[in-house]
Structure formats: C-alpha cells, structure tokens
C-alpha atoms as a PDB file:
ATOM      1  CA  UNK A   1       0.000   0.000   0.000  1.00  0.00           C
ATOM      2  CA  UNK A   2       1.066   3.887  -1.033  1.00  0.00           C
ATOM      3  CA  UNK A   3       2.380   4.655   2.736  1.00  0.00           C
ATOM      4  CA  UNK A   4       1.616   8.329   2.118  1.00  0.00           C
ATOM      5  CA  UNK A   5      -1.804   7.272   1.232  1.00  0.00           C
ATOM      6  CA  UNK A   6      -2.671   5.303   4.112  1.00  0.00           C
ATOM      7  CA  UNK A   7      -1.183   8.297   6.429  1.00  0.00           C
ATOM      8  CA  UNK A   8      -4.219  10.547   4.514  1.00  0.00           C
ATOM      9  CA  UNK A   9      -7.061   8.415   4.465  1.00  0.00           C
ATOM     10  CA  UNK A  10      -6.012   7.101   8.609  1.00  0.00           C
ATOM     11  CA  UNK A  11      -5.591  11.072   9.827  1.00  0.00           C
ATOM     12  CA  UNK A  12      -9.272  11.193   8.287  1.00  0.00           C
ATOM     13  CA  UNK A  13     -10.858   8.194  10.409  1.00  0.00           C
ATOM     14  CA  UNK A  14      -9.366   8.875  13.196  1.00  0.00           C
ATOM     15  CA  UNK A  15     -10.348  12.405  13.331  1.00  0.00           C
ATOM     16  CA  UNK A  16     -13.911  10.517  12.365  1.00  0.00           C
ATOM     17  CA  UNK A  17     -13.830   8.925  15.214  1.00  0.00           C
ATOM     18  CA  UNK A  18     -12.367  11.155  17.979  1.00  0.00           C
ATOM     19  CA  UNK A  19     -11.935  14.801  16.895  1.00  0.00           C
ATOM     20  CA  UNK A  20     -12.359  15.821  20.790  1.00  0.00           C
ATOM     21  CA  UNK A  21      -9.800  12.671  21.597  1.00  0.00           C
ATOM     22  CA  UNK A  22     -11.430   9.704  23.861  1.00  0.00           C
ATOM     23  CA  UNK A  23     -12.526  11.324  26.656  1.00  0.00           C
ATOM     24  CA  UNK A  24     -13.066   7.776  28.122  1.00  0.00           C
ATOM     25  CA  UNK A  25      -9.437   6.958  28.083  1.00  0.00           C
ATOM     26  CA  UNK A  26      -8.355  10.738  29.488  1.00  0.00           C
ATOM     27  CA  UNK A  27     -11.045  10.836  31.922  1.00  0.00           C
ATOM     28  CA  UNK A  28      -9.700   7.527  34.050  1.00  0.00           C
ATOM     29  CA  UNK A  29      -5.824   7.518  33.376  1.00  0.00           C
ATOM     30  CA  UNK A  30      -3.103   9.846  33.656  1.00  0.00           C
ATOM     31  CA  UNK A  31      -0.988  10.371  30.134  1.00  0.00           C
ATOM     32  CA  UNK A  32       2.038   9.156  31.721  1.00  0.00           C
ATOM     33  CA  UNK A  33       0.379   5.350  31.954  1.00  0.00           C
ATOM     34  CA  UNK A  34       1.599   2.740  29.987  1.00  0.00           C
ATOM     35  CA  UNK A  35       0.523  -0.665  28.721  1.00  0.00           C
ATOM     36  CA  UNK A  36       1.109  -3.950  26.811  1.00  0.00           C
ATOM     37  CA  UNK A  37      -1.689  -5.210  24.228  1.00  0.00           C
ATOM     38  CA  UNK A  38      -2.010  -8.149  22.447  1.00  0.00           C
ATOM     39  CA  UNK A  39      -3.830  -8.156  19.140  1.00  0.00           C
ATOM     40  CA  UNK A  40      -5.355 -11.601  18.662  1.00  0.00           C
ATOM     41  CA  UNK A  41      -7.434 -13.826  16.781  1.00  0.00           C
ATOM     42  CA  UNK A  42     -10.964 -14.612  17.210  1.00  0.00           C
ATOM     43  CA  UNK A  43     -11.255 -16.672  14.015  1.00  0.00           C
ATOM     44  CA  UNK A  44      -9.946 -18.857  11.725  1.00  0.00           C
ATOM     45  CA  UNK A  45      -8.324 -17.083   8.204  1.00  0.00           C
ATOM     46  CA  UNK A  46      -6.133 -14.933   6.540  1.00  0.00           C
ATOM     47  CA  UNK A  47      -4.569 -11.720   7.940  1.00  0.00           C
ATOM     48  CA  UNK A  48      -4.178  -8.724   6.047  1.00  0.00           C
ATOM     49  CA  UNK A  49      -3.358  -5.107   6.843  1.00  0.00           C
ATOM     50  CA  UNK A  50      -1.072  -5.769   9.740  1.00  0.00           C
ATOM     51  CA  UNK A  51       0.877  -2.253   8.606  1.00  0.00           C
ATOM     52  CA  UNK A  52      -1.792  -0.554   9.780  1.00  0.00           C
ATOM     53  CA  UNK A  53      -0.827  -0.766  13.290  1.00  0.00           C
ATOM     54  CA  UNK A  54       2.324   1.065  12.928  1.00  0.00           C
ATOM     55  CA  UNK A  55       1.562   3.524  10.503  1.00  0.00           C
ATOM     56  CA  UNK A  56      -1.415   4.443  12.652  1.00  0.00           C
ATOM     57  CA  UNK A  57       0.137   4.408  15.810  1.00  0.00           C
ATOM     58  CA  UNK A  58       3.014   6.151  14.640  1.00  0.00           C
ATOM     59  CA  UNK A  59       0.735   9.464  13.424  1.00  0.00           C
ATOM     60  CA  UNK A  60      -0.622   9.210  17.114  1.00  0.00           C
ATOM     61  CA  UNK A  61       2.243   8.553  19.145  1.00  0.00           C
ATOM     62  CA  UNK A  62       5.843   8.607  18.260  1.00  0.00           C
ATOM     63  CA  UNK A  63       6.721   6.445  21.744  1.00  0.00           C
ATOM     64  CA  UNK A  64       3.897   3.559  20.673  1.00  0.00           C
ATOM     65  CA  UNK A  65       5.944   0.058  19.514  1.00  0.00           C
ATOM     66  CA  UNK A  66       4.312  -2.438  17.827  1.00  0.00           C
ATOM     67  CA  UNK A  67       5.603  -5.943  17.591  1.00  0.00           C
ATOM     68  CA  UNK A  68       3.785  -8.238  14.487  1.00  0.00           C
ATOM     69  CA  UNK A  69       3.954 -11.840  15.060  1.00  0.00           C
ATOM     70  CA  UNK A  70       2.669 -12.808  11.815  1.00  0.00           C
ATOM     71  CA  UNK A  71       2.784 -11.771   8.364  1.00  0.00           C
ATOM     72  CA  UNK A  72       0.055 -10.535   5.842  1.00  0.00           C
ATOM     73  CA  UNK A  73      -1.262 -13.448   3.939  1.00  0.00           C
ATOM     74  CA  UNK A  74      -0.690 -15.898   6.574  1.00  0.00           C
ATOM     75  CA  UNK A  75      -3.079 -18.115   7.876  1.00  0.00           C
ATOM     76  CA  UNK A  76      -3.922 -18.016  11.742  1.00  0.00           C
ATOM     77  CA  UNK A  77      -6.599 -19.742  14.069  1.00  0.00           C
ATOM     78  CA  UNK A  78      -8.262 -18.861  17.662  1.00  0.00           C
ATOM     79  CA  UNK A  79      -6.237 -17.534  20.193  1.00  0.00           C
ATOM     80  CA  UNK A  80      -3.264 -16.681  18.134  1.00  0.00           C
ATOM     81  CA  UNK A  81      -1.373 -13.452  19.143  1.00  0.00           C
ATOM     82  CA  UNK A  82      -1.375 -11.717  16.068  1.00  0.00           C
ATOM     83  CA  UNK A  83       0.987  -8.082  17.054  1.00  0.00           C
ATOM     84  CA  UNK A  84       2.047  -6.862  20.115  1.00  0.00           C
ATOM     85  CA  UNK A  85       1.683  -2.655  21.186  1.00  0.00           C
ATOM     86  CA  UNK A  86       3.211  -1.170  24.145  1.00  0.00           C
ATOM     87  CA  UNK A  87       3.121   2.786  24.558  1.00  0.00           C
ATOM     88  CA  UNK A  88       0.766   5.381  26.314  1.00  0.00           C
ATOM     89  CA  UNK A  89      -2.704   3.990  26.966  1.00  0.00           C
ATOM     90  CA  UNK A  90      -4.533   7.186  26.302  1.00  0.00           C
ATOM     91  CA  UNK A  91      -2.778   6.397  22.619  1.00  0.00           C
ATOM     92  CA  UNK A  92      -3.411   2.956  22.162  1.00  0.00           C
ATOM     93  CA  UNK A  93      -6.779   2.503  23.135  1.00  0.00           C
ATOM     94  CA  UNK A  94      -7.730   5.711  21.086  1.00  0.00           C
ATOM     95  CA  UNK A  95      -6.538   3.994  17.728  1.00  0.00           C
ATOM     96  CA  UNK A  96      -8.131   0.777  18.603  1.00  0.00           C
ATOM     97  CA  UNK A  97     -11.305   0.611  17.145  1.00  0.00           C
ATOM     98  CA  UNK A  98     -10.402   2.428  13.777  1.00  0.00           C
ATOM     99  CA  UNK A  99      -7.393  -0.063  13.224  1.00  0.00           C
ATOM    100  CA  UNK A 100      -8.999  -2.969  14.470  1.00  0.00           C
ATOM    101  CA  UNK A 101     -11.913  -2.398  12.164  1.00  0.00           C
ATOM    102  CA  UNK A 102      -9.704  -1.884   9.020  1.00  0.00           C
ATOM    103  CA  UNK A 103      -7.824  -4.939   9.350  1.00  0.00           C
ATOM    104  CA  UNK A 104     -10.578  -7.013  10.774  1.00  0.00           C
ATOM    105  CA  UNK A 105     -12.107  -5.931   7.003  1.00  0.00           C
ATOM    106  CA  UNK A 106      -9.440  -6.405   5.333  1.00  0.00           C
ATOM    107  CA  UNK A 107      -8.384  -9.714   6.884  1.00  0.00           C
ATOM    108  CA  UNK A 108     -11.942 -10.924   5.803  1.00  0.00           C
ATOM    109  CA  UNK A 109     -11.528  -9.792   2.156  1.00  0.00           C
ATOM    110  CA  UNK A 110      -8.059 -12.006   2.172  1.00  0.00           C
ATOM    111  CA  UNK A 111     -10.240 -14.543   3.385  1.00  0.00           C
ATOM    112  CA  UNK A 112     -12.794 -14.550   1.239  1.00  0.00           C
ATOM    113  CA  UNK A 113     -10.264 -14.464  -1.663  1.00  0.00           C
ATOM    114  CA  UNK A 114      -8.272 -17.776  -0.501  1.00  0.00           C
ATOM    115  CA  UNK A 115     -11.214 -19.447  -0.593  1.00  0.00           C
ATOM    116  CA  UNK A 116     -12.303 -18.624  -3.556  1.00  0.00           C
ATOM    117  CA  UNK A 117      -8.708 -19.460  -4.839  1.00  0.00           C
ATOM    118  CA  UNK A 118      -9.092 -23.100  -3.093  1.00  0.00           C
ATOM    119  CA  UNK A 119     -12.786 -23.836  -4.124  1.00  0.00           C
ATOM    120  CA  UNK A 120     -11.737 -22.974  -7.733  1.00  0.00           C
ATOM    121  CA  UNK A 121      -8.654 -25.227  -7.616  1.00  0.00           C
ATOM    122  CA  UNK A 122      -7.550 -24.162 -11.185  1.00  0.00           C
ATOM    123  CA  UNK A 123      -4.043 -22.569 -10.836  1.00  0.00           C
ATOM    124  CA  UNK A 124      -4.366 -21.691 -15.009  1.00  0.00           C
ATOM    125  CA  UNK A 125      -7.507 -19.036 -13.856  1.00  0.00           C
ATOM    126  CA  UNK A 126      -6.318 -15.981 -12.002  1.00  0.00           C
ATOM    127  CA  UNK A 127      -8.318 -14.650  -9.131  1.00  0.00           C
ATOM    128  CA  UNK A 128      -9.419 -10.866  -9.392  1.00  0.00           C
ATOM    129  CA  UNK A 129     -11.715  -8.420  -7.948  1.00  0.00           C
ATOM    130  CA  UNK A 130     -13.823  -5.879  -9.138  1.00  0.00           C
ATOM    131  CA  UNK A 131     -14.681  -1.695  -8.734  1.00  0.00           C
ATOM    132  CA  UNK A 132     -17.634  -2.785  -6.126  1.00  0.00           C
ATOM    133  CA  UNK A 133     -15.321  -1.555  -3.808  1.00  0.00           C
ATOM    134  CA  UNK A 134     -16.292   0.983  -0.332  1.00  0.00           C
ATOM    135  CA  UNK A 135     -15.759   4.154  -1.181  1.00  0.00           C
ATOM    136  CA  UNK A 136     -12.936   5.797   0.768  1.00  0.00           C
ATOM    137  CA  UNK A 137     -11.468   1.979   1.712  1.00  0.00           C
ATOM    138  CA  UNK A 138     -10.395   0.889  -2.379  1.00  0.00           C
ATOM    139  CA  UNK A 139      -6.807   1.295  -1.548  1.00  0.00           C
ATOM    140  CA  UNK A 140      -7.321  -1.499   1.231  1.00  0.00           C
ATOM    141  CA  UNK A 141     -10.088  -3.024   0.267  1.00  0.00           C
ATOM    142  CA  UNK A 142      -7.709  -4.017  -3.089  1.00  0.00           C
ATOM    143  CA  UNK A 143      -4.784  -5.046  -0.754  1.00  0.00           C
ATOM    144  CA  UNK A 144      -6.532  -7.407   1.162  1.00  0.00           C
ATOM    145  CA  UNK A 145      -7.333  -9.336  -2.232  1.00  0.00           C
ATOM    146  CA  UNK A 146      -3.777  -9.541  -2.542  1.00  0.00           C
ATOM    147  CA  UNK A 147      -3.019 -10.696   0.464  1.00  0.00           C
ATOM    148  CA  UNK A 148      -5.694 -13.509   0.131  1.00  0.00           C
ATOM    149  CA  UNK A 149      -3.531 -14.759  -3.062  1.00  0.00           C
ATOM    150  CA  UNK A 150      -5.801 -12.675  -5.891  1.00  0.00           C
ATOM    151  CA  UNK A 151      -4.884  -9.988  -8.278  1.00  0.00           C
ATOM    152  CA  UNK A 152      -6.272  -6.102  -8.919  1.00  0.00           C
ATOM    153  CA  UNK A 153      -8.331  -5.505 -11.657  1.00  0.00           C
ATOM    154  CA  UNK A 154      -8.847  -1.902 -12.534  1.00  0.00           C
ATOM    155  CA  UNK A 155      -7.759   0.281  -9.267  1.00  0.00           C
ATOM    156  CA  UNK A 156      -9.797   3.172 -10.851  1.00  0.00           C
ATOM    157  CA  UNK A 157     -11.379   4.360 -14.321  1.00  0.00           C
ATOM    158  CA  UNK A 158      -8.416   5.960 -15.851  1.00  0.00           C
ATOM    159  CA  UNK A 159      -6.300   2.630 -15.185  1.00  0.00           C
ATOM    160  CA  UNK A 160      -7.309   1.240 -18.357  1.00  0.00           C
ATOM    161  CA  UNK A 161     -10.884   1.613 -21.375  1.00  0.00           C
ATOM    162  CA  UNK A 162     -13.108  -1.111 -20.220  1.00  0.00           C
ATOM    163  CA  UNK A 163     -16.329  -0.764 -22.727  1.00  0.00           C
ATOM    164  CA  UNK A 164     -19.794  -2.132 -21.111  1.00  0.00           C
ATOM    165  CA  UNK A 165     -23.055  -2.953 -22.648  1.00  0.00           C
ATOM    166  CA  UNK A 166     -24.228   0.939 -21.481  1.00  0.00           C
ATOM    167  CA  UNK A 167     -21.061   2.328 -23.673  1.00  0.00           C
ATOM    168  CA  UNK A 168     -21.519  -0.150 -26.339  1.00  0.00           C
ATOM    169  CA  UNK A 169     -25.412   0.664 -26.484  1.00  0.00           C
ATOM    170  CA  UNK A 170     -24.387   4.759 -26.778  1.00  0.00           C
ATOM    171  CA  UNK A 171     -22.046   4.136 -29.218  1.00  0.00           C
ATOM    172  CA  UNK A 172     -24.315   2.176 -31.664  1.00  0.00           C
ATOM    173  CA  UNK A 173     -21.813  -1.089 -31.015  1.00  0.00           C
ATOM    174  CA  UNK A 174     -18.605  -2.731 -30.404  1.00  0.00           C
ATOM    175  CA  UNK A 175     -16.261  -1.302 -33.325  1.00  0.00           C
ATOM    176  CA  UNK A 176     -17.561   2.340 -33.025  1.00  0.00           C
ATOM    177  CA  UNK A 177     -16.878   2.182 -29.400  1.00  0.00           C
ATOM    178  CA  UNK A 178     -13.429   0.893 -29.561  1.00  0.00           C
ATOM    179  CA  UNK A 179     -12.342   2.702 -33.092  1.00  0.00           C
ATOM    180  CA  UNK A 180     -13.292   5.975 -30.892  1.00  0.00           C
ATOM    181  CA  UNK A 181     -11.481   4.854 -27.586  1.00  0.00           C
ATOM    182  CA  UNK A 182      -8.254   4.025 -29.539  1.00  0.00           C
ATOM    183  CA  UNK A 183      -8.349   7.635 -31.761  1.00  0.00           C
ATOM    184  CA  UNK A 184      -8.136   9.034 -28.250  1.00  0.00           C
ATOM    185  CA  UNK A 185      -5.572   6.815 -25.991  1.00  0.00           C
ATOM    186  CA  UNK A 186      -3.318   6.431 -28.564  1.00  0.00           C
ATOM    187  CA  UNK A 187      -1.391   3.417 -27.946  1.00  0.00           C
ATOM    188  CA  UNK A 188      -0.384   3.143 -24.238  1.00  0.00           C
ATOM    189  CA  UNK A 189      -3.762   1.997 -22.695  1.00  0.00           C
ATOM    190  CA  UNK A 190      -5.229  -1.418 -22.801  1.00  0.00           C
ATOM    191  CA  UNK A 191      -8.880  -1.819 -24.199  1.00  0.00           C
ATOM    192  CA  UNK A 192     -11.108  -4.476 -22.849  1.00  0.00           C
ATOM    193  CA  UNK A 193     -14.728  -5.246 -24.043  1.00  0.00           C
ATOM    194  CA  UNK A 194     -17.406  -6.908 -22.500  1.00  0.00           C
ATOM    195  CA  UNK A 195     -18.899  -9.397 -24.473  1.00  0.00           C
ATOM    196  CA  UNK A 196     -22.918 -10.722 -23.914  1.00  0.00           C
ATOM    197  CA  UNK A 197     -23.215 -13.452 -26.752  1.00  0.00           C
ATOM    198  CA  UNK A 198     -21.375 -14.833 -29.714  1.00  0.00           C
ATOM    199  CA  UNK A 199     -21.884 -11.817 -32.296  1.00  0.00           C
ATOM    200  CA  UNK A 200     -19.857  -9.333 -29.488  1.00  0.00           C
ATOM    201  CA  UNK A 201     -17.422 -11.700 -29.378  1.00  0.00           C
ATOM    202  CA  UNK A 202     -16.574 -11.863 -32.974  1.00  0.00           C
ATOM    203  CA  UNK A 203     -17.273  -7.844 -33.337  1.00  0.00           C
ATOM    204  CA  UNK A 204     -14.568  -7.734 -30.484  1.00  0.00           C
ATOM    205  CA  UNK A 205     -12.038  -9.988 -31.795  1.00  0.00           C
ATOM    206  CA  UNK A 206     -12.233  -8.513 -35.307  1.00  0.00           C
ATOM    207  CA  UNK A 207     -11.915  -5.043 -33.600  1.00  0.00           C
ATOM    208  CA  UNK A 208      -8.543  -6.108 -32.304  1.00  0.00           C
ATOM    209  CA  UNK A 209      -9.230  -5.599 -28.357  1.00  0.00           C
ATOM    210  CA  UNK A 210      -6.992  -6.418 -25.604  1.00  0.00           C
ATOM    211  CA  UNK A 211      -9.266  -8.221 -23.794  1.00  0.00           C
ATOM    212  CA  UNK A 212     -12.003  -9.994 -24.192  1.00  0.00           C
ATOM    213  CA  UNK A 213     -14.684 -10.132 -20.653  1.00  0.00           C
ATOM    214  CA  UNK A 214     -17.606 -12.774 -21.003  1.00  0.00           C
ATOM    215  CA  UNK A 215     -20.169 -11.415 -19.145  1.00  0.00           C
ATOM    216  CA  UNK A 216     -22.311 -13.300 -17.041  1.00  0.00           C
ATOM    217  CA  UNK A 217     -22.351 -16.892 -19.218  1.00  0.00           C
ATOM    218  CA  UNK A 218     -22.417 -20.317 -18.136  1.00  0.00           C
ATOM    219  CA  UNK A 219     -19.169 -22.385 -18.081  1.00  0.00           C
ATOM    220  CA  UNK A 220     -19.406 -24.703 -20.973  1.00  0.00           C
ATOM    221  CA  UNK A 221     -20.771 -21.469 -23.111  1.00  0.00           C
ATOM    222  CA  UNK A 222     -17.260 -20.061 -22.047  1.00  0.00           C
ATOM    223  CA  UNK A 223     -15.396 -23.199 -22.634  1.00  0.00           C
ATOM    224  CA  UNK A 224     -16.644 -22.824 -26.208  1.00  0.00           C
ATOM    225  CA  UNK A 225     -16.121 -19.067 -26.757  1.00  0.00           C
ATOM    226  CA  UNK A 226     -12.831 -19.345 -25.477  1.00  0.00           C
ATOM    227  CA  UNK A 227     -11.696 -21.615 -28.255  1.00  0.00           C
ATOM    228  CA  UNK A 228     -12.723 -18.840 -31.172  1.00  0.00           C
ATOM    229  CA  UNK A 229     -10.277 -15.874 -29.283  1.00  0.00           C
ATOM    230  CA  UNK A 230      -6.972 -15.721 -30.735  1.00  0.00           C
ATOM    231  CA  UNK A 231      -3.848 -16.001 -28.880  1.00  0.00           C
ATOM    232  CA  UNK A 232      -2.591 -12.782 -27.936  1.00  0.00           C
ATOM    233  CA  UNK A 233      -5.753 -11.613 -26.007  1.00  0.00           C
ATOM    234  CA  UNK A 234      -6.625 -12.046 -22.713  1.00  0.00           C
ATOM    235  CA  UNK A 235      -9.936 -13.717 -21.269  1.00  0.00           C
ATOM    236  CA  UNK A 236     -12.325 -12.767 -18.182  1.00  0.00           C
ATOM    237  CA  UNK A 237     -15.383 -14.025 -17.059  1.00  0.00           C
ATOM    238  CA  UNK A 238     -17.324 -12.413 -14.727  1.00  0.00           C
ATOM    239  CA  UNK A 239     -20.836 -11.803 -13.279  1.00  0.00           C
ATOM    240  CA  UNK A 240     -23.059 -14.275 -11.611  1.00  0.00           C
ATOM    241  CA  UNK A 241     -20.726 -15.867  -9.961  1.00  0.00           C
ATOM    242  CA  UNK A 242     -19.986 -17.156  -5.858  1.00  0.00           C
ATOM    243  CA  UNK A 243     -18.410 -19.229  -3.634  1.00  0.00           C
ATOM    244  CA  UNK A 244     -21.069 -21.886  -4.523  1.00  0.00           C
ATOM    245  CA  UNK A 245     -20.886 -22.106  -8.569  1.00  0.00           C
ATOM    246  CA  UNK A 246     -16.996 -21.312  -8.437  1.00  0.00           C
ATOM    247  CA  UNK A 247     -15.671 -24.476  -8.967  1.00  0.00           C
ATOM    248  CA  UNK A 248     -18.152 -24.910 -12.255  1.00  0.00           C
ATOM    249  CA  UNK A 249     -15.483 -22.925 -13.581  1.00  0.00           C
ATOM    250  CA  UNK A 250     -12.537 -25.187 -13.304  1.00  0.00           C
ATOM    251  CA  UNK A 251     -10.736 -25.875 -16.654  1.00  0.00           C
ATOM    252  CA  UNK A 252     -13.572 -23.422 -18.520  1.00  0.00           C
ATOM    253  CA  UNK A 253     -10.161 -21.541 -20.097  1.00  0.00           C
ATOM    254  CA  UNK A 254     -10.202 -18.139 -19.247  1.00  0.00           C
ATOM    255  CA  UNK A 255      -7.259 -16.455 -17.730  1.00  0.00           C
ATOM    256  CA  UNK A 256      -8.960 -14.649 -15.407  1.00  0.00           C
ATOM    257  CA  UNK A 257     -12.389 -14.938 -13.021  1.00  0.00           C
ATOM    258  CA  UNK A 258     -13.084 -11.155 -12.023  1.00  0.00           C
ATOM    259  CA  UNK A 259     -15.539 -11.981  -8.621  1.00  0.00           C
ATOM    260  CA  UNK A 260     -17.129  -8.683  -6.925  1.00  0.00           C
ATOM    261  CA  UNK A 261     -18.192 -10.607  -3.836  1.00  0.00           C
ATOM    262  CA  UNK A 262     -14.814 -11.004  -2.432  1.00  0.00           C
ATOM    263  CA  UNK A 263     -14.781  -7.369  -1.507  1.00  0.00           C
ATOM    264  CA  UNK A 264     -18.405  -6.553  -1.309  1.00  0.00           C
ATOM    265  CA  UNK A 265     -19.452  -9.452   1.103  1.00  0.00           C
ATOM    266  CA  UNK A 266     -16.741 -10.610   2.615  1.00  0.00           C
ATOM    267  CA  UNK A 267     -17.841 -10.917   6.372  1.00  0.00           C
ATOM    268  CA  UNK A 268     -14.642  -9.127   8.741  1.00  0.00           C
ATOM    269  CA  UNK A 269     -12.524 -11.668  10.718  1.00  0.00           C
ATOM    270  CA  UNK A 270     -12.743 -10.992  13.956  1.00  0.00           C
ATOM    271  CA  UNK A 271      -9.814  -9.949  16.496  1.00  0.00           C
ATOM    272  CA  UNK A 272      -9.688  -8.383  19.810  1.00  0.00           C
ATOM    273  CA  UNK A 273      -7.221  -6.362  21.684  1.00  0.00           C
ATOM    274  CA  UNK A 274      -6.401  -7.093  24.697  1.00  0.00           C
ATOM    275  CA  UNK A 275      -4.369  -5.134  28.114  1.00  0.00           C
ATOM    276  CA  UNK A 276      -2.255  -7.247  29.297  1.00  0.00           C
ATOM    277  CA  UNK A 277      -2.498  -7.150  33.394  1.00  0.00           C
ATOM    278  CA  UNK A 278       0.983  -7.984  34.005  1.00  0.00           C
ATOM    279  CA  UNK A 279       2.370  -5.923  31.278  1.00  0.00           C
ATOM    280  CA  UNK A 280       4.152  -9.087  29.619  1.00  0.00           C
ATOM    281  CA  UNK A 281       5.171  -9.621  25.999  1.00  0.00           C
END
C-alpha cells in the first residue's frame, strides 16, 4: 500500500472517530500510563493489513511500539497473538477501534479471496476483484485481495478503457466504441470489451481488443467461446458468480475470473485487543 496514502485516508478516520480525543481513556488515566496489548485472533483465516498498526500508531504517538507476530497473507486460528503494542494507553486505546476495524475488514476480504482461490482449484484461472469496492477503503479493500492470493483488476477508471453494454449501447456497437477509444488513448492503454453473446465476441475480436470479458455466461458457453479468441488476447469471465458455482469454472479456459463478492461481502474476521495485566510480551 502507497504509505503516504494510508497516512491521509487514517488522519481522516481517526479524526472521524475522535476529533475531541477519547474522553473515556483521558477521563480515568493519567498520560504518563503505559501498557502492553495483544492483538489476537478470534477466528480462523487470513490476515491482512497488519501495517496498519504502525503507521497508525506512529501518526498518534511517536513512543507507541508495535511488535507483528505474523505476516500478511498468513493463515492463523483462535487464540493466536497476532501483534504486540506497548506505549501510552490514552494512545493505544484511542486507535483501537479504527485499526482494528480496518484490518478485521481487510483480513476478511483475504479470506474470502483464498477461498475462492481453493474452491476454484484451477491454478491456469487468475483470481481478481472488481470496482464494487467501499468508497474511501479501495486502496485497502484491493490489498486485502492480494493478500488472500488474488490480483487487482482496474484500481480506478483511468487505469485502463473497459467498454460495457451501457457504452456499447451509446455508441451504436462494439467497433464504433473501440475505433473511438483508440483515436483518443493512442497506444499506451489497454482496451477491454465486454462481451454478452457470440456476435460481441466476434465484433470484439475482429476489432482487435486487448481483452475480451464474457459477461455473465455459463461455463461450458465459455469453454466454447474461449476456443474462437486468438492467442494474444486475454480472457475474463465475470458476473453471476460465488463461492457456490466457483468451482463450475474449473478448466472453462479463461485467464482470469473477475468476482465482486470477495470485496463486497466478505464478512470481517474478527480480532480483539487485549491489556495485558501484568504488562508481559
């Protein structure tokens, strides 16, 4: 992740969340008090944003240490002490719940992902995700997909020309929409078309596209689509599909499965922090 990025968006939710600090934390203990937290698991899965904790910590307390025990994209169970954080207490519990919630989201999305990487069992499909991303969490949200073993599709609009049926429909069809695109990119952008039925796929091929996405088909209606693209571009399938009809598309020959519910429904793996009483690493 951009660290410069992550400083910008974390100054935001923690101001979000305490702009008058925690007057919870103030009100009980003096600012000289120190503690020792553990960060551990609640659940089974895959951790992602780890990072966080010292990035965050860092913009609100220069004397805060954190310790990780693990590494993003590593698998841990119940119980396991995930990162260790000793500083001021006012400072530590204040960035709790924002950090904890980001990586308890994030941790789910890599989740999510490496099971849909395992269900699929096809190491000749890439996993990817999608732009149904939260607003204001993308740059995370994407990083946990990585962590869970998948690859980024588009990180925003002006990544790449990815023509849809509402761009094809404006534009009267496939080869006006990409003969315009291409008159204005030049030659530095890819171009990617997605493709509804056999007609679009032969209007995209013979428009000379980058990429080919079949949108919302069946597997064997892939499998045979596949076999009329020429070498030289790349195939995605997307749409309609979950963690229960992924494996249906095992060996269907795409190089790519684009799957928006690995960031838009991933459930958040959960993890507590915990004082320590005896102040013990």
């Amino acid at each position: 992740m951009n660290r410069l990025a992550v400083k910008r968006a974390l100054d935001r939710f923690f101001l979000e969340d305490g702009f008058n600090g925690d007057i919870t934390t103030t009100a009980i203990f003096p600012p000289s008090e120190k503690c020792v937290a553990h960060l551990k698991a609640k659940a089974r899965g895959i951790v992602s944003g780890l990072s966080l904790l010292e990035i965050g910590y860092s913009l609100l307390d220069d004397h805060i240490h954190v310790e990780e025990r693990v590494k993003d994209g590593q698998e841990v169970r119940p119980g396991d002490v995930i990162a260790t954080i000793q500083g001021p207490v006012h400072h530590v519990l204040f960035g709790e719940r924002v950090l904890l919630n980001l990586i308890q989201r994030m941790s789910g999305i890599a989740t999510v992902t490496r099971k849909a990487i395992d269900t699929l069992n096809d190491p000749s499909i890439r996993i990817c995700d999608t732009r149904k991303t939260t607003p204001g969490l993308k740059l995370f949200e994407k990083y946990a997909v990585r962590s869970g073993g998948g690859y980024n599709h588009r990180l925003n609009l002006s990544d790449m020309v990815l023509i849809k049926d509402n761009h094809i429909a404006q534009a009267k069809g496939i080869r006006q929409a990409v003969t315009q695109a291409r008159s204005v990119i030049g030659h530095s952008l890819k171009i990617e078309v997605e493709v509804e039925n056999r007609e679009q796929l032969e209007e995209a091929v013979d428009a000379g596209v980058d990429i080919i996405m079949f949108d919302n088909m069946p597997p064997h209606i892939i499998k045979e689509y596949v076999a009329l693209v020429p070498d030289g571009i790349v195939t995605e399938a997307s749409g309609g599909i979950s963690l229960q009809t992924i494996a249906s598309y095992r060996g269907c020959g795409v190089d790519y499965l684009s799957l928006g519910f690995i960031t838009h429904s991933a459930p958040i793996l959960d993890f507590t922090l915990l004082i320590d009483e005896e102040g013990e690493q």
